[in-house]
Protein backbone atom coordinates (compact mmCIF):
# COMPACT_ATOMS: atom_id res chain seq x y z
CA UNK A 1 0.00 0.00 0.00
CA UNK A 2 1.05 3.34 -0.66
CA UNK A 3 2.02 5.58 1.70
CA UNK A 4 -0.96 7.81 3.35
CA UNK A 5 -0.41 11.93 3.12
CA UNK A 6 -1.19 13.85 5.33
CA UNK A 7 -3.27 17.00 5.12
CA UNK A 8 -1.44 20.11 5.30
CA UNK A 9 -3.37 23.26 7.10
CA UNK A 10 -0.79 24.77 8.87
CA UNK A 11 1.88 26.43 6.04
CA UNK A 12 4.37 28.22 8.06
CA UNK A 13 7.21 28.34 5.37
CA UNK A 14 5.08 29.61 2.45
CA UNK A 15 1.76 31.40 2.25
CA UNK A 16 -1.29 29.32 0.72
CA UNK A 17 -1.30 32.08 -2.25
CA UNK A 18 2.87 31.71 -3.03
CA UNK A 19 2.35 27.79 -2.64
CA UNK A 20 -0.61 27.54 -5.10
CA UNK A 21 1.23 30.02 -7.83
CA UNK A 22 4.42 27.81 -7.23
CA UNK A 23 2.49 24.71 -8.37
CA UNK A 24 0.39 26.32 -11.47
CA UNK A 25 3.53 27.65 -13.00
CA UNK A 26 5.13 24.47 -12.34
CA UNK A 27 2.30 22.52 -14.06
CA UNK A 28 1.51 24.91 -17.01
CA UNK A 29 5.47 24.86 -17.90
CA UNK A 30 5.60 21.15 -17.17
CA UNK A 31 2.31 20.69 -19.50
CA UNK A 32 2.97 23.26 -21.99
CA UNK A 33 6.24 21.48 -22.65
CA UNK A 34 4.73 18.14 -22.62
CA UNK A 35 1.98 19.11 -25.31
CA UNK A 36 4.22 20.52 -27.32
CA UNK A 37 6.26 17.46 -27.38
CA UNK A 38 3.71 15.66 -28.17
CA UNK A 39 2.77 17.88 -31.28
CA UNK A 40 6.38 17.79 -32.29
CA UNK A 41 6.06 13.94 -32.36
CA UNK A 42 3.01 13.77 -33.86
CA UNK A 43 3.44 16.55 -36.95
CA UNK A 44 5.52 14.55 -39.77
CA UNK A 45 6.78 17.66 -41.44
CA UNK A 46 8.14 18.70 -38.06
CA UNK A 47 12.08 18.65 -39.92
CA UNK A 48 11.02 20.54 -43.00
CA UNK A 49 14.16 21.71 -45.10
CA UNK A 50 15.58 25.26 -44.07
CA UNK A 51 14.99 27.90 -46.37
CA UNK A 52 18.05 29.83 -46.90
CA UNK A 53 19.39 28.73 -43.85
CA UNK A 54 22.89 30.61 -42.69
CA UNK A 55 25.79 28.75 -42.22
CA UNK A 56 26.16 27.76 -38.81
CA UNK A 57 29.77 29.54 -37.15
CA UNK A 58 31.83 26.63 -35.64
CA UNK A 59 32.33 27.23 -32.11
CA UNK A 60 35.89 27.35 -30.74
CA UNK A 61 36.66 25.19 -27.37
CA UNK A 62 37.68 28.21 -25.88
CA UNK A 63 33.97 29.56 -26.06
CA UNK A 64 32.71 26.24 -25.46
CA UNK A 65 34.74 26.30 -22.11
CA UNK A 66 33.57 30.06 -21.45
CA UNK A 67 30.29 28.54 -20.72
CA UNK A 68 31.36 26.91 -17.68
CA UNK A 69 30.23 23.45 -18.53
CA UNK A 70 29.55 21.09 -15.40
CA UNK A 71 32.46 18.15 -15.18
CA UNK A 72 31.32 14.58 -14.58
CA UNK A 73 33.34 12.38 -12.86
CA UNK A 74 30.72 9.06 -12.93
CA UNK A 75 29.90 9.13 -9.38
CA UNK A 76 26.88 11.60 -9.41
CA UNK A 77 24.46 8.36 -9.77
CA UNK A 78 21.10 8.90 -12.82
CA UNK A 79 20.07 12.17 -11.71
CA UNK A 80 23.50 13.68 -11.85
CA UNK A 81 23.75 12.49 -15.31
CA UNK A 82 20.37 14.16 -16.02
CA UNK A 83 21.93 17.22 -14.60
CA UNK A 84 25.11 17.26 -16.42
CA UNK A 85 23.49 16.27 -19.88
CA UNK A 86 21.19 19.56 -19.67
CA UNK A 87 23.82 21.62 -18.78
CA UNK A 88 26.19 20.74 -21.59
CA UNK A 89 23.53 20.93 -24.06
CA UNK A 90 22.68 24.24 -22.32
CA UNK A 91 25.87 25.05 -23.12
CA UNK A 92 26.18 23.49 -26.55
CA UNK A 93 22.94 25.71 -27.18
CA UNK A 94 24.60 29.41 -25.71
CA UNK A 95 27.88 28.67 -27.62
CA UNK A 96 26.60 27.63 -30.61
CA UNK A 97 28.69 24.17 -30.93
CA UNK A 98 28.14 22.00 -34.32
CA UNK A 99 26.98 18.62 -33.69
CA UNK A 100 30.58 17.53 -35.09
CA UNK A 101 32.25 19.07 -32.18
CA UNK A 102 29.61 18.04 -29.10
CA UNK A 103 31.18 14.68 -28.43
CA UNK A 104 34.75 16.05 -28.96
CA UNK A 105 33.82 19.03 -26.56
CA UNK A 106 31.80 16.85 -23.90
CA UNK A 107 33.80 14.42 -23.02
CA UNK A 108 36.35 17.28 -22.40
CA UNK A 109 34.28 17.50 -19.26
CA UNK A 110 34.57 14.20 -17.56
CA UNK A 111 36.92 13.38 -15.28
CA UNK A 112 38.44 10.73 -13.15
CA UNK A 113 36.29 7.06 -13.48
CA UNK A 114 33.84 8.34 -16.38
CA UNK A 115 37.35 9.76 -18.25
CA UNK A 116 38.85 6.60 -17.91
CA UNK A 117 35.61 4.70 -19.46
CA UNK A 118 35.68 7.07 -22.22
CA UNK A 119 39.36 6.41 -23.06
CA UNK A 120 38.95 2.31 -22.78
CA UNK A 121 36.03 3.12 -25.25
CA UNK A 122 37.87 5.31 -27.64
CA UNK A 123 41.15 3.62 -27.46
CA UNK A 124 40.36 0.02 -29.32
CA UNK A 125 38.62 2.29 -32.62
CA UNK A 126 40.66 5.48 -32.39
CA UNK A 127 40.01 9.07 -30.71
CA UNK A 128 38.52 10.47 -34.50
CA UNK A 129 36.46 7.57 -35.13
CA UNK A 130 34.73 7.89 -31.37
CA UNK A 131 34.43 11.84 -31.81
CA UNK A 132 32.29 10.76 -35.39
CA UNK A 133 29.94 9.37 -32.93
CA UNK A 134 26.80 11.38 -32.64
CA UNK A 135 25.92 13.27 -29.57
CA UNK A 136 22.57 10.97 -28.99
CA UNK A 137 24.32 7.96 -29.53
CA UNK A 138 27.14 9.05 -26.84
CA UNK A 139 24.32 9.82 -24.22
CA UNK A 140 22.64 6.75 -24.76
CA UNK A 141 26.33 4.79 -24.07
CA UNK A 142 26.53 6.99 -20.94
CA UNK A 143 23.34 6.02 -19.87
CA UNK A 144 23.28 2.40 -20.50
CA UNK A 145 26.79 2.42 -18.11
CA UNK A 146 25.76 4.51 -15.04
CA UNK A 147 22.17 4.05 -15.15
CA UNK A 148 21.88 -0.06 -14.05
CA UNK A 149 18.80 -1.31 -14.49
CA UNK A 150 18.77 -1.85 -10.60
CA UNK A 151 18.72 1.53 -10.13
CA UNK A 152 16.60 2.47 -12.57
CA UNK A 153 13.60 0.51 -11.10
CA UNK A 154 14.36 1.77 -7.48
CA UNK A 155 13.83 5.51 -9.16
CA UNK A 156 10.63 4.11 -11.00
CA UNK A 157 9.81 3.25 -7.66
CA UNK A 158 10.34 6.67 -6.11
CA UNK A 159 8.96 8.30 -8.61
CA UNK A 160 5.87 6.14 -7.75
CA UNK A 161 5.27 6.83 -4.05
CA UNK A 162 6.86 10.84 -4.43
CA UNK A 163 4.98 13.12 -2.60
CA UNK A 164 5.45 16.75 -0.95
CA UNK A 165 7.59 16.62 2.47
CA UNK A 166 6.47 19.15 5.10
CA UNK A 167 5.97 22.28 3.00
CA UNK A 168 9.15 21.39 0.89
CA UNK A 169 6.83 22.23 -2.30
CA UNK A 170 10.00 23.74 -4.12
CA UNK A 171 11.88 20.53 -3.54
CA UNK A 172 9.02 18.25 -4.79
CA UNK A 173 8.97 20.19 -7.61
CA UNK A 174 12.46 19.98 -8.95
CA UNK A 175 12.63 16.59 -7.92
CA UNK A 176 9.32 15.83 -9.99
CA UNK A 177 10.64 17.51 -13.18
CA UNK A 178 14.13 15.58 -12.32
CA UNK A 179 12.27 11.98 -12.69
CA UNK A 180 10.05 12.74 -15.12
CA UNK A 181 12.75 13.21 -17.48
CA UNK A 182 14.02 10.37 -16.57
CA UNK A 183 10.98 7.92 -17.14
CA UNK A 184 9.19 9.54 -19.79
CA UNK A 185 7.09 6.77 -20.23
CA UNK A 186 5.88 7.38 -16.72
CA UNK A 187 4.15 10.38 -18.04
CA UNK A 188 3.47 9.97 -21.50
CA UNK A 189 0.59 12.75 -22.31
CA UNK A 190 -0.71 15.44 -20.71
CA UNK A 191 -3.38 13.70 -18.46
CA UNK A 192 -0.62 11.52 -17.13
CA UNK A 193 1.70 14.18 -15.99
CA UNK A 194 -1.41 16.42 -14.36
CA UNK A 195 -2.19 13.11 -12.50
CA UNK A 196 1.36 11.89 -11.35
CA UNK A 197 2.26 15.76 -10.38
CA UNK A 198 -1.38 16.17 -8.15
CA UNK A 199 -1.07 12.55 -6.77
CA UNK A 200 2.11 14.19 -4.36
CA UNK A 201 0.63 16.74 -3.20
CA UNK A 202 -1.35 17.59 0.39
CA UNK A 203 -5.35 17.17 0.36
CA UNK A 204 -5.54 20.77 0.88
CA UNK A 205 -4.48 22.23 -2.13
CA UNK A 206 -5.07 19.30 -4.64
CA UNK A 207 -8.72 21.18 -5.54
CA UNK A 208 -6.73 24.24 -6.18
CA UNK A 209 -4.48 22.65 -8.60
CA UNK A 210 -7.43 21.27 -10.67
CA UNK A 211 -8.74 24.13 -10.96
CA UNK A 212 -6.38 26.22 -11.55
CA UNK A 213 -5.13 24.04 -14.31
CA UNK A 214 -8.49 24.29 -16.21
CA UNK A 215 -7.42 28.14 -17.09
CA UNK A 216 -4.15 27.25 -18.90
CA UNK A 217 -6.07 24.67 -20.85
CA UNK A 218 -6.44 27.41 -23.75
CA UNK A 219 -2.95 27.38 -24.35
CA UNK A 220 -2.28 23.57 -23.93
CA UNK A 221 -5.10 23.26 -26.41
CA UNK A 222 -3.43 25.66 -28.66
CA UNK A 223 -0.48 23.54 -28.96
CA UNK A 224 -2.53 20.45 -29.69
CA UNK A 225 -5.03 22.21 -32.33
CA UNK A 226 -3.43 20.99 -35.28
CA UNK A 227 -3.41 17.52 -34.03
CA UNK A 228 -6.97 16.47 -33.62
CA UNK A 229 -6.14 12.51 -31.62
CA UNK A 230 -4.55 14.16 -29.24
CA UNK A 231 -7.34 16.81 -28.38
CA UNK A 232 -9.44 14.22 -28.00
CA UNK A 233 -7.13 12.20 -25.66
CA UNK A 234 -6.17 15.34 -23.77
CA UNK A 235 -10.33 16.70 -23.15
CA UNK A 236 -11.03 13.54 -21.20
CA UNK A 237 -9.23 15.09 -18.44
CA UNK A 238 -10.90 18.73 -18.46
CA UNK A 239 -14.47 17.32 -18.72
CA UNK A 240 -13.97 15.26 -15.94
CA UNK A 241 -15.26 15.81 -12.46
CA UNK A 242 -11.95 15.94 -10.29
CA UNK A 243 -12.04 12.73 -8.39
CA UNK A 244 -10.26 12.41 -4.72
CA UNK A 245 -7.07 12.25 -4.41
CA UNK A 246 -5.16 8.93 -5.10
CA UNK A 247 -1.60 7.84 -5.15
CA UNK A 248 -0.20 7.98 -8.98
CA UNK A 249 -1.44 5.25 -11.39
CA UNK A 250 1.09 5.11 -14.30
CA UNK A 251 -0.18 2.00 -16.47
């Protein structure tokens, strides 16, 4: 059985108005993202060729390093890899690095037992043929060695039974957000996110959520216009009563 929450009246840390803005931008970014996502997926002309599109400048490693790029040293466990993969691609975004020169300038970054996997995986074909690599294909080799399937089911599991601690709603956010983009599955549409994200939270301010989230729906629906199955997925949730609250269901 899932662990019972209990309802929160007293909210010394935060006021009842901060917490319940907290939570609907959290959701509407969280949902926005997620139905757009979704559209992306769904739209088959989403890679249409660039019209008279400039040549991209190749980045030097010098700006690449000006960027201050996290290091990873193999330790940090799955969410530390989450961590350090958005904030190299943050910086591959801000420095504008060519996908030629992402694997060459990330693994610049990692140090002491992920350095030493990279170079037992680079030696046996060559340092030029592993930079050729492509930068998806290099995260999913990172992921497949420090992401065990051991631990990935005890994070599954986590993510399951996650719920606010105390008052700690900025904490159960970020972690939230952390997990979901690591089990994307978890939360595959729109109705499955809303659900997992409420299912955490105190009684008290479930109600608020729902309701709340029924005045961003305009702009979640706006993302989704131009792809009819999903609208019709995605209104099943808005034209339902809210039910009580209930530990996450993720099928």
């Amino acid at each position: 059985m899932p662990p019972k929450r209990t309802s929160t009246s007293k909210l010394p840390a935060m006021t009842q108005a901060a917490i319940r803005q907290l939570i609907v931008d959290s959701v509407a970014i969280a949902l926005e993202t997620q139905a757009a996502t979704m559209a992306n997926a769904d739209n088959p002309n989403r890679h249409p060729e660039p019209r008279d599109a400039p040549v991209a400048r190749k980045c030097s490693y010098k700006e690449f390093m000006s960027w201050q790029p996290f290091n990873f040293k193999g330790s940090e466990g799955a969410i530390g890899l989450i961590h350090w993969f958005e904030r190299t691609e943050s910086v591959f975004s801000h420095s504008n690095c060519t996908e030629d020169c992402k694997v060459k300038f990330g693994t610049s970054t990692l140090t002491e037992e992920a350095l030493s996997w990279w170079n037992s995986f680079a030696q046996p074909i060559g340092i030029k043929e592993a930079y050729k690599i492509s930068w998806v294909e290099f995260k999913k080799l990172l992921i497949k060695k420090y992401c065990p399937r051991t631990e990935i089911q005890k994070m599954e599991d986590k993510f399951y039974h996650l719920t606010v601690k105390g008052n700690d709603l900025k904490t159960y956010v970020r972690r939230f957000q952390e997990l979901a983009t690591l089990f994307p599955t978890m939360v595959s549409n729109s109705e499955k996110l809303l659900e997992a994200f409420i299912g955490g939270l105190p009684r008290s301010i479930e109600g608020n959520v729902i309701y709340r989230y029924l005045n961003i729906q305009y702009n979640t629906n706006i993302l989704l216009s131009k792809h009819p199955n999903r609208l019709s997925k995605h209104a099943k949730l808005t034209n339902r009563k809210p039910k009580k609250a209930q530990r996450r269901r993720m099928n």
